[in-house]
C-alpha atoms as a PDB file:
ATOM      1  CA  UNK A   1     -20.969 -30.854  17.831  1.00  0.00           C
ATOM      2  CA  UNK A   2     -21.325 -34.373  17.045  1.00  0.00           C
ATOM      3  CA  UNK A   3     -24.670 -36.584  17.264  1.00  0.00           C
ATOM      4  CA  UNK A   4     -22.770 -39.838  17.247  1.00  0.00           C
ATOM      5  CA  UNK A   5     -21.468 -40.095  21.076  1.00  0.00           C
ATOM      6  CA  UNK A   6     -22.327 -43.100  22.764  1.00  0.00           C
ATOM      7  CA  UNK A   7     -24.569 -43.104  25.631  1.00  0.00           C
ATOM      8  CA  UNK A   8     -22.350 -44.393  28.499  1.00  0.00           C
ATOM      9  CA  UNK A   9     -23.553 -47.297  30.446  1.00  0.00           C
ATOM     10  CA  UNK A  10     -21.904 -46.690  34.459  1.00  0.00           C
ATOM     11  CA  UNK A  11     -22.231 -49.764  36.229  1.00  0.00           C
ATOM     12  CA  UNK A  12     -22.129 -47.962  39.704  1.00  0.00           C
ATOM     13  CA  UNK A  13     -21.021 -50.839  41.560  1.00  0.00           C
ATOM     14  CA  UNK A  14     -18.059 -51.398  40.233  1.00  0.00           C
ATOM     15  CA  UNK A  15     -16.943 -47.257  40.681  1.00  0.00           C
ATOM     16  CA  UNK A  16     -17.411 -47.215  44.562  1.00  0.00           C
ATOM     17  CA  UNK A  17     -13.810 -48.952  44.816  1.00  0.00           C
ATOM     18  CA  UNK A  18     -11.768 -47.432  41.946  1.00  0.00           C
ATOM     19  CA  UNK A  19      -9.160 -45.518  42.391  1.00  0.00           C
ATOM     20  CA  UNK A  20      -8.153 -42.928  39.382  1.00  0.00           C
ATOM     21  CA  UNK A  21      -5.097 -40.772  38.365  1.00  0.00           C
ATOM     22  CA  UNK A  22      -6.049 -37.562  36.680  1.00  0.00           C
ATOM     23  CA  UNK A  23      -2.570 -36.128  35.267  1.00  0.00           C
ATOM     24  CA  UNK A  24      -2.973 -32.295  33.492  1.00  0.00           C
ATOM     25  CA  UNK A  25      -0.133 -30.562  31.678  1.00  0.00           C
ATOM     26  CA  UNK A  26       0.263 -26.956  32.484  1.00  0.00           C
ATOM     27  CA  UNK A  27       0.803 -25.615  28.903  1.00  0.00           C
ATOM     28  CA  UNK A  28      -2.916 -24.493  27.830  1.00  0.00           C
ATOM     29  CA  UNK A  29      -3.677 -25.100  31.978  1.00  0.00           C
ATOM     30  CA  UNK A  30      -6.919 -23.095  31.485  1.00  0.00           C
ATOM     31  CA  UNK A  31      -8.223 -25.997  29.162  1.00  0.00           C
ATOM     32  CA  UNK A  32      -6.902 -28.968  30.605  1.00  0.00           C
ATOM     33  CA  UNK A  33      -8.465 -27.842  34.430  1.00  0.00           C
ATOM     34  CA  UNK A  34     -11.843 -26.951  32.737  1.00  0.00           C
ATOM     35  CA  UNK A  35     -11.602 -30.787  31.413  1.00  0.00           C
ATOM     36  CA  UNK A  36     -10.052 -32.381  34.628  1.00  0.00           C
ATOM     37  CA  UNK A  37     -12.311 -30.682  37.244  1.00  0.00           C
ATOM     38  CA  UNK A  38     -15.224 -31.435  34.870  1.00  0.00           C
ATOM     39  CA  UNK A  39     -13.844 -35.405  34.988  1.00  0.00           C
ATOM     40  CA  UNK A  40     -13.752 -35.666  38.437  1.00  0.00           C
ATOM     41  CA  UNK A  41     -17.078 -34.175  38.898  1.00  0.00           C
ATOM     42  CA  UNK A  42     -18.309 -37.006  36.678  1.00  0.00           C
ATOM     43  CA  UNK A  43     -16.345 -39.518  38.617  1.00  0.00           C
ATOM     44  CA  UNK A  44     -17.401 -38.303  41.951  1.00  0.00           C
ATOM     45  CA  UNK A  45     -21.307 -37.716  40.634  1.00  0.00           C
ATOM     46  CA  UNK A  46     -21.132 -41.309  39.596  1.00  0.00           C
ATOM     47  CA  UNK A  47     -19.954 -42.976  42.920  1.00  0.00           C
ATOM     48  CA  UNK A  48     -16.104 -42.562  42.583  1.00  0.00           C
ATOM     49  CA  UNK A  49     -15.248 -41.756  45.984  1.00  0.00           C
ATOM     50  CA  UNK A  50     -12.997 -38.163  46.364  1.00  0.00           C
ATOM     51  CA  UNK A  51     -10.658 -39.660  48.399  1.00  0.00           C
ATOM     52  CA  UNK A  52      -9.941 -42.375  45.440  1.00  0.00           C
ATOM     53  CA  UNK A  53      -8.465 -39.302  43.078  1.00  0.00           C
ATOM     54  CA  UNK A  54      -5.297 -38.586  42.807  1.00  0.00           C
ATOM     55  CA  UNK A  55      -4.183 -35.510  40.973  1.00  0.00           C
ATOM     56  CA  UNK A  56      -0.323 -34.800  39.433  1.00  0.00           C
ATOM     57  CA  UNK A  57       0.699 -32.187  36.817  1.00  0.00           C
ATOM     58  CA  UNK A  58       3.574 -32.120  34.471  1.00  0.00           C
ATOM     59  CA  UNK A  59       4.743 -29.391  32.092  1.00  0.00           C
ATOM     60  CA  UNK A  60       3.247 -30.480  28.673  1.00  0.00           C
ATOM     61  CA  UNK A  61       2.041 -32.938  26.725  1.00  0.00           C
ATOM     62  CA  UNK A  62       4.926 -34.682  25.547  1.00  0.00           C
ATOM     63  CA  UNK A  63       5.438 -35.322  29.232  1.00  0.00           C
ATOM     64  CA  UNK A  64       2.340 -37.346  30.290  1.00  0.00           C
ATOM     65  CA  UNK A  65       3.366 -40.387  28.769  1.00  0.00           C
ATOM     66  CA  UNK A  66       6.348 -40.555  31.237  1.00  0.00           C
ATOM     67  CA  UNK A  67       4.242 -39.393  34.569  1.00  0.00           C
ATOM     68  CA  UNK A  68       1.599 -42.171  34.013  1.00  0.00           C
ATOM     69  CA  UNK A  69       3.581 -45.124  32.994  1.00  0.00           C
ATOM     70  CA  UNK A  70       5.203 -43.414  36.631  1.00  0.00           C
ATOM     71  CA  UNK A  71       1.511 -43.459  38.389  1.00  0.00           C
ATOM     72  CA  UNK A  72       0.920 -46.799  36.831  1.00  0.00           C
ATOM     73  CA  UNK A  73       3.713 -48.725  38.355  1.00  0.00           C
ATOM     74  CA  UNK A  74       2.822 -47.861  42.049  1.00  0.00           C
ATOM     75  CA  UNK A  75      -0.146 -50.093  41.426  1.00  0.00           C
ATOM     76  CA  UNK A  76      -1.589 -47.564  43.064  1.00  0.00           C
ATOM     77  CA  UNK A  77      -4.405 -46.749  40.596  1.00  0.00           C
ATOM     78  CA  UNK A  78      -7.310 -48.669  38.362  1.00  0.00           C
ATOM     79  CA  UNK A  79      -6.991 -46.330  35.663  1.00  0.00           C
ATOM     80  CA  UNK A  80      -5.530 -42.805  34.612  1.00  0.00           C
ATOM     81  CA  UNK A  81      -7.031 -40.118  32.550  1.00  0.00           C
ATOM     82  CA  UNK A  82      -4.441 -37.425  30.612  1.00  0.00           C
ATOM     83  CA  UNK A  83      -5.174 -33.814  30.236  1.00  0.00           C
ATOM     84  CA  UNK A  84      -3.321 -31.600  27.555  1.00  0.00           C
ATOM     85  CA  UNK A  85      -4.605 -29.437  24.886  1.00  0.00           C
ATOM     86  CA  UNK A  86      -2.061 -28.907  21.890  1.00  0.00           C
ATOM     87  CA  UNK A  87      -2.878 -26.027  19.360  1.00  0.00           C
ATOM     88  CA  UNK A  88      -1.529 -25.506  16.143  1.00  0.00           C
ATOM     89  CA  UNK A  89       0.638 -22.969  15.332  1.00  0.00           C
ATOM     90  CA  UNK A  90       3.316 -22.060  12.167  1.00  0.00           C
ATOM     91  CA  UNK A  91       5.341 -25.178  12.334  1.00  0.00           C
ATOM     92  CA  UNK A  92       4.581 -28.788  12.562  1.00  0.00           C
ATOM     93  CA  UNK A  93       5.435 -28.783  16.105  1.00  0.00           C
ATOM     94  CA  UNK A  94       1.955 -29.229  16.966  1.00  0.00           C
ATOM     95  CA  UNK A  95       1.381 -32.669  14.832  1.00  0.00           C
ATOM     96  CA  UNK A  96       4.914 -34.067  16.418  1.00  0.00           C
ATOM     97  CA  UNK A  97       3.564 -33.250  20.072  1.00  0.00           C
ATOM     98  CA  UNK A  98       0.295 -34.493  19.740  1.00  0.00           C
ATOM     99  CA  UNK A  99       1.037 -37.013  17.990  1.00  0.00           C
ATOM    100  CA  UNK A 100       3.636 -38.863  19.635  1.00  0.00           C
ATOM    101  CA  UNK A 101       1.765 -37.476  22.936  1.00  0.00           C
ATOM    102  CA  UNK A 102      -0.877 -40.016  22.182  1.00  0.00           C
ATOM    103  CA  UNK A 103       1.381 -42.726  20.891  1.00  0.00           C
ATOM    104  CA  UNK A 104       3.241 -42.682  24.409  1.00  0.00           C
ATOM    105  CA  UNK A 105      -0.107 -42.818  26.278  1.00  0.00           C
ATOM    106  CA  UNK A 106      -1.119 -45.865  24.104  1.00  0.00           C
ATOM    107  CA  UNK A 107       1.758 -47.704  24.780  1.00  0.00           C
ATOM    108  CA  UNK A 108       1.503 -46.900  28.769  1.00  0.00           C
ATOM    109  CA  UNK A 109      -1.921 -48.558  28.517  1.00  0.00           C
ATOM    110  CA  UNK A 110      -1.326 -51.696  26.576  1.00  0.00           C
ATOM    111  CA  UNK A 111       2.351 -51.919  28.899  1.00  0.00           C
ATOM    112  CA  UNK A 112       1.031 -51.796  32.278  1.00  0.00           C
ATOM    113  CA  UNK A 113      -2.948 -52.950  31.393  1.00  0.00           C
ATOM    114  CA  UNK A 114      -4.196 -50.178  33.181  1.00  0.00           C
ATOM    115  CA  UNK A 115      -6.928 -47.965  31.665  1.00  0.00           C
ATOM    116  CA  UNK A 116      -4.911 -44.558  30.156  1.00  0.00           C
ATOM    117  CA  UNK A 117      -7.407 -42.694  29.131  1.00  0.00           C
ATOM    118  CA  UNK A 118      -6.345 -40.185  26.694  1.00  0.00           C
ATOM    119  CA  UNK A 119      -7.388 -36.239  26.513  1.00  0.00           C
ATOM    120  CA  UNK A 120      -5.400 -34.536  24.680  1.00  0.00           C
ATOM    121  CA  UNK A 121      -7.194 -32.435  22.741  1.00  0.00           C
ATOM    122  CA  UNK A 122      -5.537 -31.698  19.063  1.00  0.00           C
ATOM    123  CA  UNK A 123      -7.133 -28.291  18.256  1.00  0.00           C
ATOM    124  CA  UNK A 124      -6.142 -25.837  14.650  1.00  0.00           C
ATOM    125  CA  UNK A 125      -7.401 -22.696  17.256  1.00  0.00           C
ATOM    126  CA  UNK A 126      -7.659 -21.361  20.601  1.00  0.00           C
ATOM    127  CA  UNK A 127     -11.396 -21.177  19.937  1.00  0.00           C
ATOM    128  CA  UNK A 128     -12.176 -25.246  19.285  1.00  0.00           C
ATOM    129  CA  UNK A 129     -10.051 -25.408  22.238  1.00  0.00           C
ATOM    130  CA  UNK A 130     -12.449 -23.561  24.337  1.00  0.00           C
ATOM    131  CA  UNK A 131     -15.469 -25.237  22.499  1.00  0.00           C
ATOM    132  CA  UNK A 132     -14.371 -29.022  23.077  1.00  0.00           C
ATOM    133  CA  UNK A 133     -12.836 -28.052  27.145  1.00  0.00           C
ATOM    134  CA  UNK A 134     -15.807 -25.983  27.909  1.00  0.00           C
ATOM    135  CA  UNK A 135     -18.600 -27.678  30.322  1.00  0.00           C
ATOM    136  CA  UNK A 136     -21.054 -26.099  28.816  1.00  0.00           C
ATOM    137  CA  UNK A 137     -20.044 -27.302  25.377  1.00  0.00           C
ATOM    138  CA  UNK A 138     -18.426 -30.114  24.325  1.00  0.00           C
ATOM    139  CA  UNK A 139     -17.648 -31.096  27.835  1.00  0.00           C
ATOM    140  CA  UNK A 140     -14.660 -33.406  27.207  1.00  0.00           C
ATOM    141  CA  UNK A 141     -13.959 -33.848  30.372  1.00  0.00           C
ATOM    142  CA  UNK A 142     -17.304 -35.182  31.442  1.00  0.00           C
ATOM    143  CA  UNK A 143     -16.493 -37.647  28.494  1.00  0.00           C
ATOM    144  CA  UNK A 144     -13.584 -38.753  29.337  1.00  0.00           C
ATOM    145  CA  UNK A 145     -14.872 -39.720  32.759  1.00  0.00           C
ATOM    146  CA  UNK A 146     -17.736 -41.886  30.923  1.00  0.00           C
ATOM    147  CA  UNK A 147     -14.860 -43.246  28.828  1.00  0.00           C
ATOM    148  CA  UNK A 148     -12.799 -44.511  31.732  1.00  0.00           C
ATOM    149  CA  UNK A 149     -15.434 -45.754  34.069  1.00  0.00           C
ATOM    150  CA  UNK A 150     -17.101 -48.143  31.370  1.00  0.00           C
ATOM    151  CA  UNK A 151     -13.352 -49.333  30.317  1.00  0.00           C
ATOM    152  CA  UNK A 152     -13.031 -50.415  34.013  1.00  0.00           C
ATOM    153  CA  UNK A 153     -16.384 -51.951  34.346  1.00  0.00           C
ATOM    154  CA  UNK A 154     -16.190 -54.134  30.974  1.00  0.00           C
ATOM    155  CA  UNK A 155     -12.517 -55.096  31.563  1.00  0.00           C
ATOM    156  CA  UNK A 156     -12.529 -58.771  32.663  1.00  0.00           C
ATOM    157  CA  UNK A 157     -10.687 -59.334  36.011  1.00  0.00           C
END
């Protein structure tokens, strides 16, 4: 595990109002639902109201681009957080996926100026899948939560 994570600074004011997408693909479900229930928990545990999360699915992670730039135009939401977990196997399927995966959530973000926070995890096994998901690891999730909450409270108005 890393030593170099930042310590997240919540400002717990500004999370009381904000309304979050959390959008999971169902290939590798097992990970991405360790990571998204583990993200809400953080969200809720840090003054996120319940009724303020939204949850949607789509079938992998080539389609989560398309779903949030979807959630983000219903100005609907303050931010979105992606769930997917990609793991390598004989053919460079996995790079192409992840990669262009993560380029699509980028360009969501910077399109529609909402937060996208992006978890998809780009693991070589099963097993630093499990490490990196797991809450009593990695906790990526949890992370990504931090991530997203900060984004929204430094982002000027």
């Amino acid at each position: 595990m890393r030593h170099s994570k930042p310590k997240f600074e919540i400002n717990k004011a500004k999370t009381k109002m904000l309304r979050v997408a959390l959008i999971y693909a169902e290939w590798n479900k097992e990970f991405n639902l360790e990571m998204l229930n583990s993200a809400k928990d953080e969200l809720i545990s840090q003054g996120v109201s319940p009724d303020m999360i939204q949850i949607f699915k789509v079938p992998g992670a080539f389609e989560l681009p398309l779903m949030a730039l979807k959630v983000a135009d219903t100005d609907n939401f303050d931010a979105i957080i992606v769930f997917a977990t990609v793991i390598k196997g004989a053919t460079i399927h996995f790079e192409l996926v992840a990669s262009e995966s993560t380029r699509g959530i980028m360009s969501v973000s910077l399109e529609t100026e909402i937060p996208v926070i992006n978890g998809i995890l780009a693991c070589n096994t099963e097993e630093q899948a499990k490490e990196r998901a797991s809450k009593d690891k990695e906790d990526k999730g949890k992370e990504l939560a931090q991530s997203c909450l900060q984004l929204c409270a430094e982002l000027p108005d």
